[in-house]
Protein backbone atom coordinates (compact mmCIF):
# COMPACT_ATOMS: atom_id res chain seq x y z
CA UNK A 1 0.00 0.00 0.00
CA UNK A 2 1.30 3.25 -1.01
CA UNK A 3 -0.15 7.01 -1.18
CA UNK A 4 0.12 8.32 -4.95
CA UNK A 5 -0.82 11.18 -6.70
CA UNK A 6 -3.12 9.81 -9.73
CA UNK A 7 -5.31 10.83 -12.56
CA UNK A 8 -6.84 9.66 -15.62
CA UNK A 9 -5.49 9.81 -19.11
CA UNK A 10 -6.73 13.25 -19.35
CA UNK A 11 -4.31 14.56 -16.27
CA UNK A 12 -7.14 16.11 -14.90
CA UNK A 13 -8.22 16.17 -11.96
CA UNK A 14 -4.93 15.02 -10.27
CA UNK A 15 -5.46 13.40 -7.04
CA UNK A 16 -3.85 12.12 -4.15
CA UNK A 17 -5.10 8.57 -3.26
CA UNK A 18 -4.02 5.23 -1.01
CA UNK A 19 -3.12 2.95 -3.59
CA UNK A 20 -3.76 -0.51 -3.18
CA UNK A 21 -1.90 -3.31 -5.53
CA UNK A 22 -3.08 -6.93 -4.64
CA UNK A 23 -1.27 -9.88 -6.42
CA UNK A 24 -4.17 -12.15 -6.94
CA UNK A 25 -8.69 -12.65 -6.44
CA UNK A 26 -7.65 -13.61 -2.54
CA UNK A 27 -5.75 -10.27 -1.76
CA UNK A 28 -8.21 -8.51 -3.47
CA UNK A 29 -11.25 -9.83 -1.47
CA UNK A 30 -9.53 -8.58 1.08
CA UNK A 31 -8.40 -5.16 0.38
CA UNK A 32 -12.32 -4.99 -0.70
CA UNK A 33 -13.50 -6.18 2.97
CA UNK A 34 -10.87 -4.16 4.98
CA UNK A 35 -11.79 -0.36 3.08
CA UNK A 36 -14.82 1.59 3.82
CA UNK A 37 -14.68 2.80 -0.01
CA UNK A 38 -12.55 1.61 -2.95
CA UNK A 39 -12.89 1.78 -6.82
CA UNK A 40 -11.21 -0.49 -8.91
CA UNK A 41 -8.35 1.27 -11.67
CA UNK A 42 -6.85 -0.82 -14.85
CA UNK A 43 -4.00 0.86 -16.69
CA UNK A 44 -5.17 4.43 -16.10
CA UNK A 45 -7.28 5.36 -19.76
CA UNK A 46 -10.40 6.62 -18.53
CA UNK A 47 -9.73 10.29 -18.87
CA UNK A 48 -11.42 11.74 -16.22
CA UNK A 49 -12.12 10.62 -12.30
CA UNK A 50 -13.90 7.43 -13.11
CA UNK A 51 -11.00 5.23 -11.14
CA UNK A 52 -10.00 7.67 -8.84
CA UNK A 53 -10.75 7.63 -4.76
CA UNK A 54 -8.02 8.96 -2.13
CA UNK A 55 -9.36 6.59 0.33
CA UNK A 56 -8.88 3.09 -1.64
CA UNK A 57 -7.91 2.68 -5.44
CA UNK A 58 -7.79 -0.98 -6.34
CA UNK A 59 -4.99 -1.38 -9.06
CA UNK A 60 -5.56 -4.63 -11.37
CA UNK A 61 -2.60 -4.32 -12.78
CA UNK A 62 -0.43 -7.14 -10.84
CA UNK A 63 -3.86 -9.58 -12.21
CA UNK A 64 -2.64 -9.91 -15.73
CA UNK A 65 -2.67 -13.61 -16.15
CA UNK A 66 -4.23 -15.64 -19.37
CA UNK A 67 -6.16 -18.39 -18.06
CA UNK A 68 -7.57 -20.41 -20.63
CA UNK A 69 -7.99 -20.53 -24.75
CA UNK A 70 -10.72 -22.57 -26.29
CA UNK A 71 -9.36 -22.46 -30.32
CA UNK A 72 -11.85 -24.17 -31.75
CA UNK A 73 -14.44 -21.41 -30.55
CA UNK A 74 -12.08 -18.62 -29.64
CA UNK A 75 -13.37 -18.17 -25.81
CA UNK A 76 -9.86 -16.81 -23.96
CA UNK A 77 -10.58 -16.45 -20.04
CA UNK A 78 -7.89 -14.25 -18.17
CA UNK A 79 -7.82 -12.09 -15.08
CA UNK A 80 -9.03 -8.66 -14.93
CA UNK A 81 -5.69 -6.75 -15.67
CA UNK A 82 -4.49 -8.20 -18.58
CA UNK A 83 -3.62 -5.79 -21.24
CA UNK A 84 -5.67 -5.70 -24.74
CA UNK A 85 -2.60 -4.86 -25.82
CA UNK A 86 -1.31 -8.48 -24.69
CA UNK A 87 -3.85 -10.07 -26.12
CA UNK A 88 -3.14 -8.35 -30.06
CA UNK A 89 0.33 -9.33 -29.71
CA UNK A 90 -0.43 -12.65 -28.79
CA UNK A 91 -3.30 -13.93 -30.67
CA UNK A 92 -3.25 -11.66 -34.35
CA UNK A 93 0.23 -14.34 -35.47
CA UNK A 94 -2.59 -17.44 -34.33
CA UNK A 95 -5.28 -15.64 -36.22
CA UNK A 96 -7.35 -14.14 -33.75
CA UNK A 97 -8.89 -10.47 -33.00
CA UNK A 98 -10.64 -9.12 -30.34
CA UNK A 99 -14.78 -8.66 -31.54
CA UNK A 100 -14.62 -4.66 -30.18
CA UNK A 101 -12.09 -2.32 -29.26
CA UNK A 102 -11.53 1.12 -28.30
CA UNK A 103 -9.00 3.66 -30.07
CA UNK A 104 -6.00 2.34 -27.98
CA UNK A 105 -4.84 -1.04 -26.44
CA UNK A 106 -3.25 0.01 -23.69
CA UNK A 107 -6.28 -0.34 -21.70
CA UNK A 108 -7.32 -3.66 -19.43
CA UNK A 109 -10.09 -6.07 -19.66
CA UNK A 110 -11.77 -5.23 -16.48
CA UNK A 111 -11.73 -1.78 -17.52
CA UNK A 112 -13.22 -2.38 -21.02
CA UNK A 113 -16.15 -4.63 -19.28
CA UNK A 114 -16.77 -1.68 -16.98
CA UNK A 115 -16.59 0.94 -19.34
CA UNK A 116 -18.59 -1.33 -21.48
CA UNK A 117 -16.52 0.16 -24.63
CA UNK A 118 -17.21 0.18 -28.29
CA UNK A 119 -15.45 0.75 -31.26
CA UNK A 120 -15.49 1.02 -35.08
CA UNK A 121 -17.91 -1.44 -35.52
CA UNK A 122 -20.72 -1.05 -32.55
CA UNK A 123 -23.34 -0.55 -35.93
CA UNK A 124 -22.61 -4.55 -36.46
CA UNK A 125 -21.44 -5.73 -33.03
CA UNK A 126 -22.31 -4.14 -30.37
CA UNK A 127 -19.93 -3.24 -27.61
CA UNK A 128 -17.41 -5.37 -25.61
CA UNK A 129 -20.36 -6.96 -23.16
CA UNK A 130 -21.54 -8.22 -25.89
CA UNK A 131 -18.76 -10.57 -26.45
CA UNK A 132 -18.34 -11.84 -22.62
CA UNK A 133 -20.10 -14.76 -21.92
CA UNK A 134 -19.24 -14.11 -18.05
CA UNK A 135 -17.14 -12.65 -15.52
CA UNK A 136 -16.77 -13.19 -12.06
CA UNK A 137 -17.23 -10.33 -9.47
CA UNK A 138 -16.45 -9.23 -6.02
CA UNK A 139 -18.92 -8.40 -3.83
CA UNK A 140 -19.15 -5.94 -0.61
CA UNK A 141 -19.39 -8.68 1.55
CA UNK A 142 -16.29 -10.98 -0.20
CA UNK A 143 -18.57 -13.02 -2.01
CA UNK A 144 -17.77 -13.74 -5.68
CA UNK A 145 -20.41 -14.45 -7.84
CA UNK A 146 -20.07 -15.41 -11.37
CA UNK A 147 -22.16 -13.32 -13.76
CA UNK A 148 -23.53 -13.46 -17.63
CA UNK A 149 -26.57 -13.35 -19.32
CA UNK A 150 -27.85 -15.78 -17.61
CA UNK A 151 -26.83 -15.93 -14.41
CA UNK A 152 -26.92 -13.19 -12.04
CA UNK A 153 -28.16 -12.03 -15.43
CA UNK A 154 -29.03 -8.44 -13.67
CA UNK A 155 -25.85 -7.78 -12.28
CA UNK A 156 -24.05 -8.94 -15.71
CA UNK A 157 -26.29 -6.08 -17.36
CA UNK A 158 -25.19 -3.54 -14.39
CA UNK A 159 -21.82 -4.43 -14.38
CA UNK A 160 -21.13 -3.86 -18.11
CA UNK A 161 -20.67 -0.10 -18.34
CA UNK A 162 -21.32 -0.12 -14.56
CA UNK A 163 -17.83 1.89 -14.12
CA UNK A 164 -17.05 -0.10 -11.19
CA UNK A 165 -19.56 0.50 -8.92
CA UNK A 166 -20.66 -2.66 -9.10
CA UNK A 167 -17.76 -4.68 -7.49
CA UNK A 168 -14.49 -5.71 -9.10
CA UNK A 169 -14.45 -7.25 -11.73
CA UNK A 170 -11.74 -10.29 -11.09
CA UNK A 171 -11.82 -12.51 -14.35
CA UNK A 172 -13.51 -12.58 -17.47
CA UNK A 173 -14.60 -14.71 -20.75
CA UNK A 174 -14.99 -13.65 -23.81
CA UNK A 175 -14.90 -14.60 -27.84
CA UNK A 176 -12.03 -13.68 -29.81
CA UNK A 177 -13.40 -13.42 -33.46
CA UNK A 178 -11.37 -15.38 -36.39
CA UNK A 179 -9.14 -13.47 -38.93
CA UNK A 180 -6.96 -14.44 -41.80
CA UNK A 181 -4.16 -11.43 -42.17
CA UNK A 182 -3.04 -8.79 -39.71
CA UNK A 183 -4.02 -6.15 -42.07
CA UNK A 184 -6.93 -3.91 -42.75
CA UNK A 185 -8.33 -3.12 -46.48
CA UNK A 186 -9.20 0.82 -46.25
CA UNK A 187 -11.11 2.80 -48.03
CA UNK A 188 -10.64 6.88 -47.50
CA UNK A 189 -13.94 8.66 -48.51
CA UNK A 190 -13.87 12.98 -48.18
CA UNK A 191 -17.05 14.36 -47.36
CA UNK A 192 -17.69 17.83 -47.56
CA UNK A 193 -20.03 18.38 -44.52
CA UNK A 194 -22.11 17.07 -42.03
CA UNK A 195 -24.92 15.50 -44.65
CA UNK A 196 -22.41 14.00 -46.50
CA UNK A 197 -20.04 12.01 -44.00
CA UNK A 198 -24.11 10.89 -42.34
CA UNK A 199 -25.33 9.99 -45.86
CA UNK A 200 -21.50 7.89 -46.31
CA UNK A 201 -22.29 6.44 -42.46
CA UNK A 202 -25.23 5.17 -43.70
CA UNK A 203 -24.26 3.82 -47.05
CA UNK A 204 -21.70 1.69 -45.18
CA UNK A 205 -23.38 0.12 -42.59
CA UNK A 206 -22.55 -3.52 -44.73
CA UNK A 207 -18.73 -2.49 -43.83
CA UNK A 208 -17.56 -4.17 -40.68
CA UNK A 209 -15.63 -0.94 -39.54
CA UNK A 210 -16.30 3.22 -40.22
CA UNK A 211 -14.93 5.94 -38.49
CA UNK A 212 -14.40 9.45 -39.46
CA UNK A 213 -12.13 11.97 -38.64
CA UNK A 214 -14.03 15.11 -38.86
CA UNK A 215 -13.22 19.02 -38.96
CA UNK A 216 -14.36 20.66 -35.82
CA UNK A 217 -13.74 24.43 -36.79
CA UNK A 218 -15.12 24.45 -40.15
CA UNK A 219 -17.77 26.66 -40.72
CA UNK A 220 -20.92 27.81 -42.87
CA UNK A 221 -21.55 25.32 -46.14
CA UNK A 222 -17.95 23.02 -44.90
CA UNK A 223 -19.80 22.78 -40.86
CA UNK A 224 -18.89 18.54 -40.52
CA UNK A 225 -16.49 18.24 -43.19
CA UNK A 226 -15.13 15.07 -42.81
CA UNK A 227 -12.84 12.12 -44.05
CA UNK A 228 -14.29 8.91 -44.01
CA UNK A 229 -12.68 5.60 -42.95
CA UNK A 230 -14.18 2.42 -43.13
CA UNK A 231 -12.49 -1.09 -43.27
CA UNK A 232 -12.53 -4.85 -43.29
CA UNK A 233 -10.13 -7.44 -42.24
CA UNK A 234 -8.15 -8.14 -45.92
CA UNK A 235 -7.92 -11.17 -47.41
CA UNK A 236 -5.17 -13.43 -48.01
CA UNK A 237 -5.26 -12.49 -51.66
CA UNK A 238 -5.43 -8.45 -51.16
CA UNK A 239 -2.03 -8.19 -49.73
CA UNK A 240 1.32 -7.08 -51.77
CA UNK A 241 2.64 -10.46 -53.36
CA UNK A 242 5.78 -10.01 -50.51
CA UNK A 243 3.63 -10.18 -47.84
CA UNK A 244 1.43 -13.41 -48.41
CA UNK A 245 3.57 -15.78 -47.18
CA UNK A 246 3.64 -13.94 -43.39
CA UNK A 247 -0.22 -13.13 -43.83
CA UNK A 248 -0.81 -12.67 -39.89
CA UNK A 249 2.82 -10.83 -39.44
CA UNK A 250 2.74 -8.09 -36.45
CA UNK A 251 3.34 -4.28 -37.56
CA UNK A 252 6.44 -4.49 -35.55
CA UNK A 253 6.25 -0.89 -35.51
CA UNK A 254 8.65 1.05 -33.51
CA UNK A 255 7.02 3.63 -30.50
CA UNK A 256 8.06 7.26 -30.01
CA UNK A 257 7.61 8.71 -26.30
CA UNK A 258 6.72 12.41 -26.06
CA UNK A 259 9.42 14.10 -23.36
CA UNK A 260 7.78 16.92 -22.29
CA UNK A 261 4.79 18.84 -21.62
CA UNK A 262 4.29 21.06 -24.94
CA UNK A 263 3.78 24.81 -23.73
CA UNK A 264 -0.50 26.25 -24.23
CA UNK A 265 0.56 28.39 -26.69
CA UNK A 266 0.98 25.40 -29.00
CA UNK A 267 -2.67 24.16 -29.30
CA UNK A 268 -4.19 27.13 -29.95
CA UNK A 269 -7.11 28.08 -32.76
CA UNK A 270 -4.26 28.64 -35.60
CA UNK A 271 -2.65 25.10 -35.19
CA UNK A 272 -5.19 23.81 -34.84
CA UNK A 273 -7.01 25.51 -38.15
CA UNK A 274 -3.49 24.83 -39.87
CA UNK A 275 -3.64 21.03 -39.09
CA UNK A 276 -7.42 20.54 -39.89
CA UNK A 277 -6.66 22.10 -43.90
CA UNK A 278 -3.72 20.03 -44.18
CA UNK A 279 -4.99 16.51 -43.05
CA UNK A 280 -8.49 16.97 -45.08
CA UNK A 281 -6.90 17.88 -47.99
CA UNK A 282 -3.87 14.84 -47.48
CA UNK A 283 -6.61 12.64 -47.02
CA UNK A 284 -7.01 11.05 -51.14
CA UNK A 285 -9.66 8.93 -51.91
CA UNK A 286 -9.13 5.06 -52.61
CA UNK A 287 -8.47 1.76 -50.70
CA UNK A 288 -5.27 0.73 -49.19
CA UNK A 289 -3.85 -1.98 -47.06
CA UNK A 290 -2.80 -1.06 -44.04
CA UNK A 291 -1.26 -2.85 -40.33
CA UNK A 292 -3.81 -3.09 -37.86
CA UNK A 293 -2.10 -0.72 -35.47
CA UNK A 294 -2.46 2.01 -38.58
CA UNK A 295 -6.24 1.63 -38.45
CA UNK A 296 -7.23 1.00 -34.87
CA UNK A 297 -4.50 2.57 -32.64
CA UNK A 298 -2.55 5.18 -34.72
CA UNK A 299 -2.12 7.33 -31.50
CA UNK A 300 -0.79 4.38 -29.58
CA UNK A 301 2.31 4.92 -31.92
CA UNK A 302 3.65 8.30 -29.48
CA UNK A 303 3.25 7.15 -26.14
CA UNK A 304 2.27 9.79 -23.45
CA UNK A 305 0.84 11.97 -26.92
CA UNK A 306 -1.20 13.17 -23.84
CA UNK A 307 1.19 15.84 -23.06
CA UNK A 308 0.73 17.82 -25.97
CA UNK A 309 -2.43 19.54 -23.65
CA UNK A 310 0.24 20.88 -21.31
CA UNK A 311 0.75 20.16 -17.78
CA UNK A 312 -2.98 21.17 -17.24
CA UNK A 313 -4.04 18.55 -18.35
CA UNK A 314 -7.37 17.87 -20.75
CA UNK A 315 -10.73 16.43 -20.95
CA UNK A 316 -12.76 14.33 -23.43
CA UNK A 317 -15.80 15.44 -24.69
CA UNK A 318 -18.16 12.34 -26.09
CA UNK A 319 -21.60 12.37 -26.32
CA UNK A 320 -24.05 10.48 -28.34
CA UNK A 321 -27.54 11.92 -30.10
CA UNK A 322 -29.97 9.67 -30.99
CA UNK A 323 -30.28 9.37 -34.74
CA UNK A 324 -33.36 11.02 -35.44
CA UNK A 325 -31.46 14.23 -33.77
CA UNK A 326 -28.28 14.03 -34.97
CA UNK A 327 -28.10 16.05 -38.08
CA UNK A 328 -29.47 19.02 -36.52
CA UNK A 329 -27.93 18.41 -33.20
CA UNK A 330 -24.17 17.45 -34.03
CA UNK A 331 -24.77 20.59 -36.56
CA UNK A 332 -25.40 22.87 -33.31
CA UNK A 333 -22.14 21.43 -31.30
CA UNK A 334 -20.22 21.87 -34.39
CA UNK A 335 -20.62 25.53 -35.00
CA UNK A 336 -20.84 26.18 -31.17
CA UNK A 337 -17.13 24.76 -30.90
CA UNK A 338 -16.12 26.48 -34.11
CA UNK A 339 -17.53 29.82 -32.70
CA UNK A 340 -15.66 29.61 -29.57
CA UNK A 341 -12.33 28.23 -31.96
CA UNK A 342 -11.34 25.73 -28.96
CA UNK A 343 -11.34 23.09 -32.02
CA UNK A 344 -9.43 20.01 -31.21
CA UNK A 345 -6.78 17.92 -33.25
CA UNK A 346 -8.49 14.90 -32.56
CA UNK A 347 -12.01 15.29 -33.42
CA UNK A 348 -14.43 11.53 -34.19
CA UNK A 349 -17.50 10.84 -35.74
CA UNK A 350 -18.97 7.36 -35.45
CA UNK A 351 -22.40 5.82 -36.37
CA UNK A 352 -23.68 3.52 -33.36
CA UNK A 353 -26.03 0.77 -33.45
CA UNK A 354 -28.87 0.18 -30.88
CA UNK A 355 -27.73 -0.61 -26.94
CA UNK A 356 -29.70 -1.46 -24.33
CA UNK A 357 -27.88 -1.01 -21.23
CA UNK A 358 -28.20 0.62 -17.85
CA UNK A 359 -25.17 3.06 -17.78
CA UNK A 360 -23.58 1.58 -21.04
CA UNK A 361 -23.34 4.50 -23.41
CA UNK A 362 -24.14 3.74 -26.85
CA UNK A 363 -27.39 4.32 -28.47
CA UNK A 364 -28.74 4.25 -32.14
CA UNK A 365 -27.30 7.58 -33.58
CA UNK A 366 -24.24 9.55 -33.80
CA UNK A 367 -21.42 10.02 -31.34
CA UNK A 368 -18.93 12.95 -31.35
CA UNK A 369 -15.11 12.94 -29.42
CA UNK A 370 -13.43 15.76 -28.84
CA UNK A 371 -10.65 16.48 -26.65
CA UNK A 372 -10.12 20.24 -25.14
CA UNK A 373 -7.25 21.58 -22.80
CA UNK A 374 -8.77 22.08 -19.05
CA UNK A 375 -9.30 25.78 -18.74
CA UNK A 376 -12.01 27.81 -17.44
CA UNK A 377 -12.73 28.77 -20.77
CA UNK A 378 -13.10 25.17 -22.04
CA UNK A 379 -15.68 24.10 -18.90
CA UNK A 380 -17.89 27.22 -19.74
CA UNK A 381 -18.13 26.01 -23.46
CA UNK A 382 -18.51 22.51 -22.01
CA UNK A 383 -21.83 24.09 -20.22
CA UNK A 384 -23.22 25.33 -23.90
CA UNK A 385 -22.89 22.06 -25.13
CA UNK A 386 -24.22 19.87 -22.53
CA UNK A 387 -27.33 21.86 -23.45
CA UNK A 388 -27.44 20.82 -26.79
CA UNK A 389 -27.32 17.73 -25.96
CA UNK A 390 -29.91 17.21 -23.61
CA UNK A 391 -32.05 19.27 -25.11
CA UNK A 392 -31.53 16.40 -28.51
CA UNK A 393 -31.99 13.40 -25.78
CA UNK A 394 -28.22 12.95 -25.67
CA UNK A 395 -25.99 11.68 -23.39
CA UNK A 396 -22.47 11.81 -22.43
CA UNK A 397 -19.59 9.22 -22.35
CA UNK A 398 -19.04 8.17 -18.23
CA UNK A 399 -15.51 6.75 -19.42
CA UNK A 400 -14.68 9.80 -21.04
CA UNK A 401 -15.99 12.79 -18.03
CA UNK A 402 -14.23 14.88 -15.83
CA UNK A 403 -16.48 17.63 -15.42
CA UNK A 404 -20.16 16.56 -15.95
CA UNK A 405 -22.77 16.91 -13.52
CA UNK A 406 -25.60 15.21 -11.93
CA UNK A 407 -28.57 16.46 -13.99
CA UNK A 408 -26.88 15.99 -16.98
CA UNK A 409 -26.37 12.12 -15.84
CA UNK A 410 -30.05 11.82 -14.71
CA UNK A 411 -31.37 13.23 -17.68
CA UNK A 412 -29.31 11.01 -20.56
CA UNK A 413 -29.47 7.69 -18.35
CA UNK A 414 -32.76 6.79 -17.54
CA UNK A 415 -32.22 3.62 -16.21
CA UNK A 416 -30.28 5.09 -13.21
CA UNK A 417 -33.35 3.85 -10.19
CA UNK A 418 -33.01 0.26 -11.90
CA UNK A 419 -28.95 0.71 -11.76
CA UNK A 420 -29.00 1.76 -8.02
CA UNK A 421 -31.47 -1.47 -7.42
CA UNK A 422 -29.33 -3.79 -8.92
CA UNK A 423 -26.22 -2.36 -6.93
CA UNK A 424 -28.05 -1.98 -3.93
CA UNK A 425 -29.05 -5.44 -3.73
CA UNK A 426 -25.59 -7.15 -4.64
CA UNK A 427 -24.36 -5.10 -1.67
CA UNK A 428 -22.27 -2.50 -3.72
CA UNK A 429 -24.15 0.34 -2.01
CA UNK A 430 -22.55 4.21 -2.81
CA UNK A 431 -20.02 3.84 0.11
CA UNK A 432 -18.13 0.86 -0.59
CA UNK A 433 -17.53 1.15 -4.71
CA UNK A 434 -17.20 4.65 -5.30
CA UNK A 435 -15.13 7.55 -7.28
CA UNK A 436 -14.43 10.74 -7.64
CA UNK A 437 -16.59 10.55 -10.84
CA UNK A 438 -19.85 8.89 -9.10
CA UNK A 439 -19.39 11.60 -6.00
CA UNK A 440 -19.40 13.92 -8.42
CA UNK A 441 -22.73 13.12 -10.36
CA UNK A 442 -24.44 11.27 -6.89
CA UNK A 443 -24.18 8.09 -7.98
């Protein structure tokens, strides 16, 4: 046990908390009996206060042991801290792929089961609790119960997306999905606003993956310009001649660290403009094959890239609009942000499919990311656009909020009373599995 100053991958808030590192499902029992409050932590990606509490964080970490691979259907069962990042490296050469992921792989089971994340293909699969056919979970009172959809079928349901509040998450199973090269056929489709890149989301709902990296500043007729990704798993036959014989090689790409902090005055409404003309405009139609790390983790490639916010830190703005209310409603945040030019480098458009989960936060429509350096500035504009989105039945990302409040949760969740039930009756009451984050929004 140690004191440590901690955050999330946003480096804000930073916070002082008793950190607690327990070797195995025993120790962790009983770390869990022995604190009056706790909240579970994986490797630190949720970028706000979701896994933060100064008087128990529960690091998973030291838990990062495979357990057991059934190849001929692809269920892997392995301890609660195992890196995603693990699993790539170790399955992709055998021919394997995890069914969902988020934008990095740095990031541990447990955590994606509580965050209940998605990724470039929620329109066709779903999210991650989708794909675990059960997990087993620490209780309050040191019980562990096993959990899936049908058993303890209630508390599976709370516990995916349940941001820990649940229990802790000790072990999991879960289907690995079959794949025959390492690489990803692209296409790159511009659009040159808002109805365009919606009209290309929809016209490629048959692809497996779309994404699209979209201009936050642009303005007037160019509000939503976007580029377009979408992809599929390639073929044997659809890579260069000299790479068929290694067909499920690893990228084997080298990582850069970022040293420093950069200074405010780098991201500012002129970079940012700069970047946004340059990438639209690099970004050429047509399909190419590209490394798996290329088209699901591209920022995984600088590690620490979240220094480039400064030593303030930043925070991740994600919300989702129901379909019906998206074109009018993502049109609204768009020129708000570009108004207030506190555009961001990294701004994503995605197309989600229909969810129906208690604090999971996909629904059928469109879902925006930005990220924006934490100033005072940046929380007032944050204000605006909460409005916009509740006033469009939206909601906001739990895995990506630093700053949200309680209304705001209420209002885009409203399966909250049957939430608290569910936790209330496996003994995980607001006490004993609690953050900074569910403090914050009454939880």
């Amino acid at each position: 046990m140690a004191g440590q100053v901690l955050s999330g991958w946003g480096r804000y808030p930073r916070v002082a908390c008793r950190l607690v590192e327990p070797r195995d499902a025993e120790e962790a029992t009983q770390a869990i009996l022995a604190a009056d409050s706790l909240i579970a932590r994986g490797n630190g990606r949720a970028y706000g206060d979701a896994a933060l509490n100064p008087q128990g964080t529960l690091s998973m970490l030291r838990q990062g042991r495979l357990l057991a691979f059934d190849p001929s259907t692809g269920l892997l069962t392995c301890e609660a801290g195992v890196l995603l990042a693990d699993i790539v490296a170790l399955f992709v050469p055998r021919g394997w792929f995890p069914p969902v992921t988020p934008g990095t792989k740095f990031v541990t089971i447990g955590g994606m089961i509580a965050a209940d994340v998605h990724g470039k293909n929620h329109h066709a699969a779903g999210s991650f609790g989708n794909h675990v056919a059960s997990l087993d979970l620490a209780l309050g009172d040191g019980r562990v119960l096993r959990c899936s959809p049908s058993e303890n079928a209630e508390l599976f349901a709370a516990t995916c997306g349940g941001m820990g509040l649940t229990g802790v998450i000790l072990r999991a199973s879960f289907r690995l999905v079959p794949i025959e090269t390492s690489r990803i056929r692209q296409e790159t489709l511009p659009a040159r606003n808002l109805d365009e890149v919606m009209e290309l989301f929809e016209a490629s709902q048959a692809w497996t993956y779309s994404v699209a990296w979209i201009d936050c500043l642009a303005k007037g007729r160019s509000v939503g310009r976007s580029l377009l990704y979408r992809g599929e798993h390639a073929r044997p036959d659809e890579l260069p001649v000299e790479s068929r014989g290694t067909p499920l090689a690893s990228p084997g790409k080298a990582t850069k660290r970022l040293p420093v902090d950069f200074p405010a005055v780098a991201l500012n409404r002129w970079s940012v403009r700069a970047f946004n003309e340059l990438y639209f405009h690099a970004g050429r139609p047509g399909i190419k094959i590209i490394d798996y790390d290329s088209f699901f983790y591209p920022l995984d490639a600088i590690l620490e890239w979240n220094r480039i916010y400064g030593s303030s830190g930043f925070t991740q703005y994600q919300c989702v609009l129901p379909k019906a209310a998206s074109p009018q409603g993502m049109r609204l945040l768009l020129e708000r942000i570009a108004k207030a030019a506190a555009g961001s480098f990294l701004a994503v458009l995605k197309l989600l499919g229909r969810q129906d989960g208690m604090l999971s936060f996909p629904m059928e429509g469109y879902t925006l990311a930005l990220d924006f350096r934490a100033t005072a500035a940046t929380f007032s504009l944050l204000l605006e656009l909460d409005a916009i989105v509740r006033d469009h039945g939206g909601r906001l990302y739990l895995a990506k909020d630093a700053r949200g409040g309680a209304q705001m949760l209420r209002s885009g969740y409203p399966r909250l009373d049957r939430f608290a039930a569910i936790r209330g009756a496996a003994g995980g009451n607001r006490v004993k599995f609690s953050s900074l984050q569910s403090q914050r929004l009454g939880l």
